[in-house]
Each structure stands twice: as C-alpha cells, then as structure tokens.
Protein backbone atom coordinates (compact mmCIF):
# COMPACT_ATOMS: atom_id res chain seq x y z
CA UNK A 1 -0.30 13.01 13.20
CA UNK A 2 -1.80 9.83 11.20
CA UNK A 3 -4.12 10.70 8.40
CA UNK A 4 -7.49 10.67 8.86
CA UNK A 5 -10.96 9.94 6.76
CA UNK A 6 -11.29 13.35 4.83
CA UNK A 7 -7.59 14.13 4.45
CA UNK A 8 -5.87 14.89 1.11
CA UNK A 9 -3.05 11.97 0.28
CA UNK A 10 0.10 14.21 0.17
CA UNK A 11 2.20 13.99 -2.59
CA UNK A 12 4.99 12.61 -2.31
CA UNK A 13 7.56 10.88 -4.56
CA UNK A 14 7.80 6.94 -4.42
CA UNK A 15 9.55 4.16 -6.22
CA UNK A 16 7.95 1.94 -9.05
CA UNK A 17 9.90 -0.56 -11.53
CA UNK A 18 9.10 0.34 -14.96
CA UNK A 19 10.30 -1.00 -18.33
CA UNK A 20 13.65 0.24 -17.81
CA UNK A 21 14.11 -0.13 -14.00
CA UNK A 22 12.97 1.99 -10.55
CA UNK A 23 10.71 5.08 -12.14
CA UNK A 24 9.50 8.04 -10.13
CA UNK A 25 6.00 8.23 -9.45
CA UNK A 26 3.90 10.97 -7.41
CA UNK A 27 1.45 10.26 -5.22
CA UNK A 28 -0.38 12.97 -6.09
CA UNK A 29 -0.43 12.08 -9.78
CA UNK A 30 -1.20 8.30 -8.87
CA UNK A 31 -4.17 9.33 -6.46
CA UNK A 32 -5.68 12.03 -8.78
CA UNK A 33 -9.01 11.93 -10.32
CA UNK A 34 -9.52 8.34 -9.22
CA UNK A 35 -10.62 5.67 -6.87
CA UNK A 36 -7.78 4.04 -5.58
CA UNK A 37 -6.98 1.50 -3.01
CA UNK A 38 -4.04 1.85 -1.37
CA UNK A 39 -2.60 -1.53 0.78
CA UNK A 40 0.68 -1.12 3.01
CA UNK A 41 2.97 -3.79 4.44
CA UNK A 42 5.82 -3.58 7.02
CA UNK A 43 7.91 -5.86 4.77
CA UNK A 44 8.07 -7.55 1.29
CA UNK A 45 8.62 -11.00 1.48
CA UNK A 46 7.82 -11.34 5.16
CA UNK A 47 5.44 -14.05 6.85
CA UNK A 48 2.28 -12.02 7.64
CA UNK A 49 2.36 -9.76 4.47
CA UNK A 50 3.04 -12.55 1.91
CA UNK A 51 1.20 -15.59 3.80
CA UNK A 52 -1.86 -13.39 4.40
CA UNK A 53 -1.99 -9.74 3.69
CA UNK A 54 -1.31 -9.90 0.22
CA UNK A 55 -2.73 -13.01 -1.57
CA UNK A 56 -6.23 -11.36 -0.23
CA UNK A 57 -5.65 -8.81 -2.38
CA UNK A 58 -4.66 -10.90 -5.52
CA UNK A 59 -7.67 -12.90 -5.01
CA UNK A 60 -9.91 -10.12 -4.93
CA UNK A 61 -8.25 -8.06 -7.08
CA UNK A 62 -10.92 -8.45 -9.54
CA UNK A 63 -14.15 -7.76 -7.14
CA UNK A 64 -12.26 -4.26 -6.07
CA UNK A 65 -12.43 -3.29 -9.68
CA UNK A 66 -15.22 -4.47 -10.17
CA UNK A 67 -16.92 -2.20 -7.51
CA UNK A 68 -15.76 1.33 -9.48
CA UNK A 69 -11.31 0.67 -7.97
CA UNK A 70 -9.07 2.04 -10.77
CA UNK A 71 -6.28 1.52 -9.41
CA UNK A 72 -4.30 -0.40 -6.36
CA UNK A 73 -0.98 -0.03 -4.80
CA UNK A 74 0.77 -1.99 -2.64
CA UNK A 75 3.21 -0.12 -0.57
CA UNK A 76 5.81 -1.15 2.01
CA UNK A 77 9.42 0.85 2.96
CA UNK A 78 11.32 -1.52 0.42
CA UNK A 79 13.20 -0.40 -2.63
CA UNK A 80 11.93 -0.62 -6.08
CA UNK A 81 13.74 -4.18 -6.62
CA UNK A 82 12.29 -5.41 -4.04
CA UNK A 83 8.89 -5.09 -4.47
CA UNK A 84 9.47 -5.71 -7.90
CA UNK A 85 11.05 -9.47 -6.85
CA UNK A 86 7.67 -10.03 -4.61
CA UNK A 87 5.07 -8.40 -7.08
CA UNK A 88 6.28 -11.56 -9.06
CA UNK A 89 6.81 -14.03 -6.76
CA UNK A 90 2.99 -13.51 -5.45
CA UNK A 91 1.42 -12.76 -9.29
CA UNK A 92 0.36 -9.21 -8.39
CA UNK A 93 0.31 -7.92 -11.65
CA UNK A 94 -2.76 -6.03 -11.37
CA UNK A 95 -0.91 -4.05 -8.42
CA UNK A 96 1.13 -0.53 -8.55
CA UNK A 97 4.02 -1.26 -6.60
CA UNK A 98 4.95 1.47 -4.59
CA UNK A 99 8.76 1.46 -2.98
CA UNK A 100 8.71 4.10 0.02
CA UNK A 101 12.16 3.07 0.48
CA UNK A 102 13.04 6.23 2.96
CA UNK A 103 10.23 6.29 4.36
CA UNK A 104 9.03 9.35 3.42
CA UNK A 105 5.55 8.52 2.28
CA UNK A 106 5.10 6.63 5.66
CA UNK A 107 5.93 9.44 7.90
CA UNK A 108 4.13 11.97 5.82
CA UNK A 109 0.86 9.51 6.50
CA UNK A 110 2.22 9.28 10.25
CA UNK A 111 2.31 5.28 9.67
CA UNK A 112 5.42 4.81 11.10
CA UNK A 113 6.37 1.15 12.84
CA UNK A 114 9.35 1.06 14.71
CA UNK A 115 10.59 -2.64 13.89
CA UNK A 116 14.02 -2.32 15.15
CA UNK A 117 13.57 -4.61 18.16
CA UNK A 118 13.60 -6.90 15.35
CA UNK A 119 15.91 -5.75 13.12
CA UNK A 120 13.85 -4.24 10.50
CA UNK A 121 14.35 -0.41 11.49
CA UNK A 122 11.73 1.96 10.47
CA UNK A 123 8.77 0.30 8.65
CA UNK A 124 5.14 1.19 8.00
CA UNK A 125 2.33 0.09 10.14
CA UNK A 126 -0.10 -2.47 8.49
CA UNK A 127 -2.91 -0.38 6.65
CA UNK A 128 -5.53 0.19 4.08
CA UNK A 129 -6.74 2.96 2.76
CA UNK A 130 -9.76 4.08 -0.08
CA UNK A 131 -9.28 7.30 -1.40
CA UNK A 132 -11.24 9.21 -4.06
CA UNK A 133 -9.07 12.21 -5.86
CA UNK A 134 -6.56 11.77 -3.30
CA UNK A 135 -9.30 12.00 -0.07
CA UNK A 136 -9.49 9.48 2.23
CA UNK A 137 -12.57 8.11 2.38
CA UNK A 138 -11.85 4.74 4.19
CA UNK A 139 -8.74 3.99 6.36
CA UNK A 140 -8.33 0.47 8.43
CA UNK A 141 -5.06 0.20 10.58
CA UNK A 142 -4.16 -3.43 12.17
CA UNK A 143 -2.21 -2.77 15.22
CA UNK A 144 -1.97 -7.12 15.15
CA UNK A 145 -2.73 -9.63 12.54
CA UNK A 146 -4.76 -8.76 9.21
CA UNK A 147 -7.97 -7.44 9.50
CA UNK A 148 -9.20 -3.69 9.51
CA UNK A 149 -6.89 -3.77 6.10
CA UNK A 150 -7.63 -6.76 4.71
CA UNK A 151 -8.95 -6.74 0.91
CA UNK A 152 -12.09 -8.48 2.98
CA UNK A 153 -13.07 -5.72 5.04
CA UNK A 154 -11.77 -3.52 2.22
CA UNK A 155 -14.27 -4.61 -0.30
CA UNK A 156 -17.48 -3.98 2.70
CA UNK A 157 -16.26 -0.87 2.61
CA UNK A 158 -16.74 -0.20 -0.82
C-alpha cells in the first residue's frame, strides 16, 4: 500500500556519506520534529532526474527554506557513493542525500518502479513528499515526466 497524506514516515535505516564515508541515518530521526521535504528519483545520474528533476530543486532550494523547510533529502535506490558522486556533480549541497540502496525505504513507502525492462531492476517511482514530524502532509507522484514532484508544484504546496 503507497503512503498516503496523514501517514507517519516509517523509520527506516538509509545511507548518507559523511566525513568518513556511507553513515547510517534513520528516517525517523531525519523526519522528527521538523518540516522536511523529501524528493525521490529512479536513478542518480540518469536523464530525467539530473536534466530536470533535480536542478529544480537546487534552484529553489533557497525559496523551500525560506517558506519554514528545515531540511531536504533527495532519495533514489543508489548506494551512498553514488549519490555522493551526483550530489557533487549537480552542487546539491544544501541536500541530505539519502542512499535506499535495497530498497527498503521504497517498499516500506510502497514506491516501488519496476525498471527491469530496462535494466535498472527495482527502483523508486518519481515522488515528492512534505512531511511535518514525520506526517505526510503533501505527496505528488509522476507516473511520466516531472511534475506533481517538481520543487515547482512543491513550493505551491507550501
């Protein structure tokens, strides 16, 4: 079942590079007692998500904390070097990168994107997501092309 608008983030553990290489992080500590915007890819480095999906969110990084955001996360079923590589290579340094590199976080959200008719395997569907102390309180899922998760509609939502 896919999370829905009122629905408690579970809490999970994820991938992030720290100083000293791939750290744990819980979603449950990373959600709680803040606003957070949470923006998922099916693939670092890949046309749609690097092209489009994420340089909306660098650009507007700024506006989304400026409307009461602490926090966003960019999530895709990479590992922690990965997302790493592409935080850097698209200067998303005001991003938590999250590395959901099993999946697990995905099919706890029921965001899972079978991409294997493409070679990719199991990714996560295109999404966005505003929660408050880990409850939903927005969620846009683009089934095609970048729009009900776009750092656009995103910030209207706000």
């Amino acid at each position: 079942m896919t999370i829905a608008k009122g629905d408690k983030i579970p809490d999970i553990t994820l991938k992030t590079n720290g100083l000293k290489g791939p750290e744990d992080l819980s979603t449950g500590a990373f959600f709680s007692g803040r606003r957070v915007v949470l923006f998922a890819v099916p693939g670092a480095f890949t046309p749609g998500c690097s092209n489009t999906h994420m340089p909306g969110f660098v650009v507007n990084a700024d506006k989304l904390l400026a409307k009461g955001v602490e926090a966003i996360g960019c999530m895709a079923v990479n590992d922690a070097f990965v997302m790493d590589a592409w935080q850097k290579d698209q200067n998303a340094q005001a991003f938590t990168m999250l590395a959901d590199g099993n999946a697990e976080f995905t099919r706890a959200l029921g965001m899972e994107l079978d991409a294997s008719g493409g070679g990719m395997g199991l990714r996560s569907k295109r999404f966005a997501l505003i929660a408050d102390d880990g409850v939903v309180e927005y969620l846009g899922i683009d089934e095609k092309g970048v729009d009900a998760s776009s750092a656009e509609t995103v910030l209207e939502k706000l």
